[in-house]
Structure formats: C-alpha cells, structure tokens
PDB file of N, CA and C in Angstrom:
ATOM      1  N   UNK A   1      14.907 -25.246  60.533  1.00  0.00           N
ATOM      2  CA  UNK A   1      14.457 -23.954  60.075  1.00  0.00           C
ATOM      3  C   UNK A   1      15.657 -23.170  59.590  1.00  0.00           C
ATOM      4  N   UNK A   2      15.662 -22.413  58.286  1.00  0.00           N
ATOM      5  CA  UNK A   2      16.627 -22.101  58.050  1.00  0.00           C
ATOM      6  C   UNK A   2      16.335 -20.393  57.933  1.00  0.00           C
ATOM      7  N   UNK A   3      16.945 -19.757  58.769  1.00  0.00           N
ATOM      8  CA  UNK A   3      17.371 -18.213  59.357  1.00  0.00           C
ATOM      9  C   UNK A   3      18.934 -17.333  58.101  1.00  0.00           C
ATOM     10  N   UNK A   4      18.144 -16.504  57.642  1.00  0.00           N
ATOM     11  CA  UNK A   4      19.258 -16.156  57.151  1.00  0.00           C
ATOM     12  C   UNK A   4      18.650 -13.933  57.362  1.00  0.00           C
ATOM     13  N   UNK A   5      19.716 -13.382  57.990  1.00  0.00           N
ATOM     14  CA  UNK A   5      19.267 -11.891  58.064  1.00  0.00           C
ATOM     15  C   UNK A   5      18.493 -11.306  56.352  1.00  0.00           C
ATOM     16  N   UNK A   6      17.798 -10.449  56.573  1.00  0.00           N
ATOM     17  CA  UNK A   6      17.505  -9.999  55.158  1.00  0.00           C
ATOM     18  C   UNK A   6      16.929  -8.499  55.569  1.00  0.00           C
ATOM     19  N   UNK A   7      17.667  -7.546  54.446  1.00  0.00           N
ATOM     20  CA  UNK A   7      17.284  -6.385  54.642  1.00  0.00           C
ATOM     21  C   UNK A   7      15.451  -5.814  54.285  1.00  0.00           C
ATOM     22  N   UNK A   8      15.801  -4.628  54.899  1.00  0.00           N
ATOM     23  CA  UNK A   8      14.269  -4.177  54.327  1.00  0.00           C
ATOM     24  C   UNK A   8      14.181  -4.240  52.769  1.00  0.00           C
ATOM     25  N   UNK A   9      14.718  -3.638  52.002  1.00  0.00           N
ATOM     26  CA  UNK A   9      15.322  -3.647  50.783  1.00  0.00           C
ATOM     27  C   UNK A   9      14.712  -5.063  49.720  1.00  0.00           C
ATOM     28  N   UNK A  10      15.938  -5.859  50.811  1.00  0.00           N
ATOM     29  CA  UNK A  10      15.320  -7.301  50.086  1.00  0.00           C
ATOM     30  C   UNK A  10      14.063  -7.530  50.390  1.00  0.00           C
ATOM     31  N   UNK A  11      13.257  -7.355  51.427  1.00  0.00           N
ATOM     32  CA  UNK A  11      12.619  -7.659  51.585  1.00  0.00           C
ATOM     33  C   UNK A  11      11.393  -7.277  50.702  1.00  0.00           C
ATOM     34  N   UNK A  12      11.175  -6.057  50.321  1.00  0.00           N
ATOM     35  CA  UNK A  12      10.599  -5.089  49.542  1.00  0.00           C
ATOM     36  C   UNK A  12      10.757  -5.969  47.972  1.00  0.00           C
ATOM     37  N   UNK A  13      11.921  -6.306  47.972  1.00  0.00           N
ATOM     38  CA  UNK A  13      11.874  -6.430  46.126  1.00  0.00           C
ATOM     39  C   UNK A  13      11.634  -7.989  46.231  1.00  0.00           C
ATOM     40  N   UNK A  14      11.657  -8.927  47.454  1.00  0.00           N
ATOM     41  CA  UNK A  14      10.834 -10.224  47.229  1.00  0.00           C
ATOM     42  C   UNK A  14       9.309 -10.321  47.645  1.00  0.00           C
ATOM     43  N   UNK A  15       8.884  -9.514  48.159  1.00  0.00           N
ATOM     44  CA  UNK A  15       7.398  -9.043  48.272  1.00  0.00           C
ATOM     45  C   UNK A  15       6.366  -9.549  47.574  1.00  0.00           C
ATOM     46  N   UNK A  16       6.386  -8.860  46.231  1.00  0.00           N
ATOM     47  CA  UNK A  16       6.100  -9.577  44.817  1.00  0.00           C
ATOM     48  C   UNK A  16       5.488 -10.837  44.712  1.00  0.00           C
ATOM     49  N   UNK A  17       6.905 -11.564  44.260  1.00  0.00           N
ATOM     50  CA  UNK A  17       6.916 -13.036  44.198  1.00  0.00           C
ATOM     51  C   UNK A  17       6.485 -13.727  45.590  1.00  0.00           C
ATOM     52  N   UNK A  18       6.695 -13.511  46.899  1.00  0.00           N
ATOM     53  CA  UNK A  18       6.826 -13.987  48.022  1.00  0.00           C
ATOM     54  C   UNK A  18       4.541 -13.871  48.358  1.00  0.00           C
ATOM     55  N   UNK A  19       3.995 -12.680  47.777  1.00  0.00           N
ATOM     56  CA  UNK A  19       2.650 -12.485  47.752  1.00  0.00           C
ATOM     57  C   UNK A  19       2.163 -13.669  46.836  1.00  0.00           C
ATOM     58  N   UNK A  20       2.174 -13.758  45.340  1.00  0.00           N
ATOM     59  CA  UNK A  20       1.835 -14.451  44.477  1.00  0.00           C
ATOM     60  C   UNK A  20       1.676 -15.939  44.780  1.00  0.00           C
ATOM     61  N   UNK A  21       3.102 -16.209  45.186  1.00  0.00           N
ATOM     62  CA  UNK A  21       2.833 -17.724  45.539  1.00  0.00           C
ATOM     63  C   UNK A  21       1.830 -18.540  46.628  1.00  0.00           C
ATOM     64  N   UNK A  22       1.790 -17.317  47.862  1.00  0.00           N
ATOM     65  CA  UNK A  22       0.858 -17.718  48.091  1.00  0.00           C
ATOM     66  C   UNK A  22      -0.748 -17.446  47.930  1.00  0.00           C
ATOM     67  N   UNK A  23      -0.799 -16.718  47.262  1.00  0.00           N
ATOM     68  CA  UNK A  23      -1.759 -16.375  46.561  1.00  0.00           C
ATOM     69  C   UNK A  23      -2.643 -17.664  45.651  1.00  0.00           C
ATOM     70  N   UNK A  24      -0.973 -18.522  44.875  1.00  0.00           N
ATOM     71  CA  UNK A  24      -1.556 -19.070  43.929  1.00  0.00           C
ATOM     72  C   UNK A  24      -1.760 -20.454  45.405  1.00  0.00           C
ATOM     73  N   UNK A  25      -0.847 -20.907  46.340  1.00  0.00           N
ATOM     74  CA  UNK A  25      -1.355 -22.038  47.209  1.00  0.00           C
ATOM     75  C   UNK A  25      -2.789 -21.715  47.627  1.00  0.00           C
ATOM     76  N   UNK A  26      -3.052 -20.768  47.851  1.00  0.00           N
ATOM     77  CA  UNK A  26      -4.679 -20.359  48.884  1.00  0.00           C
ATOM     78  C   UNK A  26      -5.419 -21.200  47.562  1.00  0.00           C
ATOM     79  N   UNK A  27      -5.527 -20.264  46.177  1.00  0.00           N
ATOM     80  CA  UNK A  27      -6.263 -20.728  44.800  1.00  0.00           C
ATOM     81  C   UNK A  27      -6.094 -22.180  44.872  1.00  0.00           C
ATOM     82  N   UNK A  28      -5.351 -23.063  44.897  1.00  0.00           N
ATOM     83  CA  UNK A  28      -5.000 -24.274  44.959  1.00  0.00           C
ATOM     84  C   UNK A  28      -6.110 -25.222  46.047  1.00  0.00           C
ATOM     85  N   UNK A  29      -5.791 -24.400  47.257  1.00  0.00           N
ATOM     86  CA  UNK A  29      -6.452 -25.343  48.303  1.00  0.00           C
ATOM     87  C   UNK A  29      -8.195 -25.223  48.222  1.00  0.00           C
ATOM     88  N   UNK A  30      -8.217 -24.031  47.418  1.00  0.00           N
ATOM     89  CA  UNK A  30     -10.096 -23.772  47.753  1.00  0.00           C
ATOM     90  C   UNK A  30     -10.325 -23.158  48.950  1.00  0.00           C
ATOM     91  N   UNK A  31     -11.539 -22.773  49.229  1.00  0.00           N
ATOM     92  CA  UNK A  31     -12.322 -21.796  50.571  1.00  0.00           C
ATOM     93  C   UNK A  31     -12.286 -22.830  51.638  1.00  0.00           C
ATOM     94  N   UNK A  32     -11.655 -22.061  52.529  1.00  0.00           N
ATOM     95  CA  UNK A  32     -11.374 -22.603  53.507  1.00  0.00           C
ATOM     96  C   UNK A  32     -13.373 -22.353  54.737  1.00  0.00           C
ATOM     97  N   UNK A  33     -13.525 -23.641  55.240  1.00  0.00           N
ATOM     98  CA  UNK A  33     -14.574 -23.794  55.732  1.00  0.00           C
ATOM     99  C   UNK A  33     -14.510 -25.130  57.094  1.00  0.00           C
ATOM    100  N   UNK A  34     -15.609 -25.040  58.022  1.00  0.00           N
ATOM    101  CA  UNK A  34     -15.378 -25.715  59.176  1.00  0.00           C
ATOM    102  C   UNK A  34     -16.467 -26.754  58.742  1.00  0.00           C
ATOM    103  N   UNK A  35     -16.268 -28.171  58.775  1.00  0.00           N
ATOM    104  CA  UNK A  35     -17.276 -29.083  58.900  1.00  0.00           C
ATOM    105  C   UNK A  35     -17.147 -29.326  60.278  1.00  0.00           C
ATOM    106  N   UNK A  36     -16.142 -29.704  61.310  1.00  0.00           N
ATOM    107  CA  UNK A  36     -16.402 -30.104  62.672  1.00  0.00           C
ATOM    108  C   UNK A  36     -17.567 -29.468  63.610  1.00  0.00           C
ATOM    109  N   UNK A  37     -18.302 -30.026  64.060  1.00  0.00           N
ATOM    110  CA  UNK A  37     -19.062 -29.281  65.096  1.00  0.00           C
ATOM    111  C   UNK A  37     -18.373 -28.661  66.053  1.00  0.00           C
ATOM    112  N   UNK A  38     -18.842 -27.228  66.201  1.00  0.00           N
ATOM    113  CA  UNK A  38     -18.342 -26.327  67.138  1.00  0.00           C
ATOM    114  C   UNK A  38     -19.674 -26.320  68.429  1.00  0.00           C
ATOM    115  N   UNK A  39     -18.854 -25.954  69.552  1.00  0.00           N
ATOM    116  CA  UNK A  39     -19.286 -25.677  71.100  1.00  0.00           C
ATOM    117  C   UNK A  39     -20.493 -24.799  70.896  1.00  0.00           C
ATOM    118  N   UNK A  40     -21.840 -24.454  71.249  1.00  0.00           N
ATOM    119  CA  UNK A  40     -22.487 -22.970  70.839  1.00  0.00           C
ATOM    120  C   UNK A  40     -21.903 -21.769  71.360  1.00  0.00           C
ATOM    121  N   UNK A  41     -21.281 -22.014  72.662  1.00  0.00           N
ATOM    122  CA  UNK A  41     -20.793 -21.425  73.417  1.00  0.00           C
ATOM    123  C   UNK A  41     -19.519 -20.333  72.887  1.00  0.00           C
ATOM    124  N   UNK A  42     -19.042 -21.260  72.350  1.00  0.00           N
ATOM    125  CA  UNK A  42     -17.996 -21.078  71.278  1.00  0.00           C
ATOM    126  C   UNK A  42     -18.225 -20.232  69.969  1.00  0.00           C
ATOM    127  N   UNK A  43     -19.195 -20.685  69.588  1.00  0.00           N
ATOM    128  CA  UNK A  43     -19.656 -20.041  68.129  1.00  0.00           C
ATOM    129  C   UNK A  43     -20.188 -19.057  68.212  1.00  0.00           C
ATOM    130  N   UNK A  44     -20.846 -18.808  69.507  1.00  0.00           N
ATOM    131  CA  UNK A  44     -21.699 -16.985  69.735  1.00  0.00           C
ATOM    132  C   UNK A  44     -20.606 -16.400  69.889  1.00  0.00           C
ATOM    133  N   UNK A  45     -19.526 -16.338  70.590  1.00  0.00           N
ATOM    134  CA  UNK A  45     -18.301 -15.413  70.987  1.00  0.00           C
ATOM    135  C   UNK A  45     -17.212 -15.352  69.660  1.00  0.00           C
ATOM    136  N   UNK A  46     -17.395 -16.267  68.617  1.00  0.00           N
ATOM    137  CA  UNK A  46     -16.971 -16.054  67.161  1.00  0.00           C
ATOM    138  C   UNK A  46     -17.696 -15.040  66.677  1.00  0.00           C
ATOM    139  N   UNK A  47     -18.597 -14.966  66.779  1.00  0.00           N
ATOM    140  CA  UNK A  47     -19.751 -14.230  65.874  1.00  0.00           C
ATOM    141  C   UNK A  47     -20.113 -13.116  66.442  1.00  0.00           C
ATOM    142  N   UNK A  48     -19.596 -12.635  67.803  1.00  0.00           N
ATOM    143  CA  UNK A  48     -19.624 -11.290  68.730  1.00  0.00           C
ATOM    144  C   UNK A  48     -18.176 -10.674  67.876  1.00  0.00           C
ATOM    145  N   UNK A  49     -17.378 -11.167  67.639  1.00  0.00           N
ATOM    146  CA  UNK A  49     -16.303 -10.923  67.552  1.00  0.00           C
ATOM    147  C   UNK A  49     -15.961 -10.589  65.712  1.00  0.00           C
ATOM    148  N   UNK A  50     -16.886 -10.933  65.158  1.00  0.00           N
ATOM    149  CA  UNK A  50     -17.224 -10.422  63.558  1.00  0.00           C
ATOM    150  C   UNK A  50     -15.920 -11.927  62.861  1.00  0.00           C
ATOM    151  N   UNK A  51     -16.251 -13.115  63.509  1.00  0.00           N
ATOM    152  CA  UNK A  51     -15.669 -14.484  62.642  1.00  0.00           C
ATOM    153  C   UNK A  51     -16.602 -14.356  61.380  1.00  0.00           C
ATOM    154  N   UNK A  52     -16.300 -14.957  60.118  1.00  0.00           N
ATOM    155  CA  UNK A  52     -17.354 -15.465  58.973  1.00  0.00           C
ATOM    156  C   UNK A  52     -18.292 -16.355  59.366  1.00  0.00           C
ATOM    157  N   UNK A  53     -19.076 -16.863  59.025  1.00  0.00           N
ATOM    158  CA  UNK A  53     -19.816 -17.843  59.396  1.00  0.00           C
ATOM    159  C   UNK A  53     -19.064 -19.393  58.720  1.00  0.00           C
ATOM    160  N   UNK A  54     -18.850 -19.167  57.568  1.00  0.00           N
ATOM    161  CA  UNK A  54     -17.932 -20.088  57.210  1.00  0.00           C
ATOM    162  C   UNK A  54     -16.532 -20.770  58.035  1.00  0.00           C
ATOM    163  N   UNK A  55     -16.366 -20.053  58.305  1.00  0.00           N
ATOM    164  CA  UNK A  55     -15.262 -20.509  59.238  1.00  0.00           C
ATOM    165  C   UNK A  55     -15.908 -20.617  60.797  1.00  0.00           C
ATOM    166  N   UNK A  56     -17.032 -20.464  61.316  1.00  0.00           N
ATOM    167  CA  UNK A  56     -17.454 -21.290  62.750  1.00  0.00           C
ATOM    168  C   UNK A  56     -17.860 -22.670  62.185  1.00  0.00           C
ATOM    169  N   UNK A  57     -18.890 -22.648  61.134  1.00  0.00           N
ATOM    170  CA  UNK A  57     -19.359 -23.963  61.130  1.00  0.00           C
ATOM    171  C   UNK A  57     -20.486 -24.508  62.021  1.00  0.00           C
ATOM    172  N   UNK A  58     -20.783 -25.953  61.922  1.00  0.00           N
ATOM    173  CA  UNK A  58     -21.677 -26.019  62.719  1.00  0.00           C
ATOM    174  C   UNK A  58     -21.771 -25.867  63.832  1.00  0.00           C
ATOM    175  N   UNK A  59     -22.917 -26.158  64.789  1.00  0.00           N
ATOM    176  CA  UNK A  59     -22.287 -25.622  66.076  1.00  0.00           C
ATOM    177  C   UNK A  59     -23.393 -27.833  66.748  1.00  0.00           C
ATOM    178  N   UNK A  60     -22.875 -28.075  67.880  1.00  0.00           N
ATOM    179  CA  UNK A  60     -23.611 -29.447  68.410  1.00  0.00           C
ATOM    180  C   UNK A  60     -25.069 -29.213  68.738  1.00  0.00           C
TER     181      UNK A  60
END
C-alpha cells in the first residue's frame, strides 16, 4: 500500500478527476444486484433498515 501525506488543498483539486474515474468504473461494471439466496431473517432486517431490494435479493 502506498501512503504518501496529502494536503486538504490537494486533495480538493484531485477531487474532480479522483470522482470521475470512479464514476466511469461503477458505468463499466453495471447495477450492482444479489443473485445468492439470502437468510429471510436476514432480508427483513435489510428492509427495516431502508436496503434496496436489489441489493437483498432472493431470500431461501
């Protein structure tokens, strides 16, 4: 892992570029969604909790 200090400053003016890219990886990969079967148990306390439905998935 490579650690290097960086000011607020920098940080601010790589923002930008540092948003975009992943912006354009998310566009790349497509909507993220659950095929594995989920617990029910599991999936009501997603869905108390305001999860998407897309992302619980099925439930067994």
């Amino acid at each position: 892992m490579n650690i290097r200090p960086m000011t607020f400053e920098q940080w601010r003016r790589e923002a930008p570029a540092r948003r975009a890219k992943s912006a354009a990886v998310v566009a790349r990969l497509g909507p993220i969604r659950r095929d594995k079967p989920r617990d029910p148990t599991e999936a009501e306390f997603l869905r108390s909790i305001g999860t998407p439905e897309r992302l619980i998935g099925p439930t067994r």
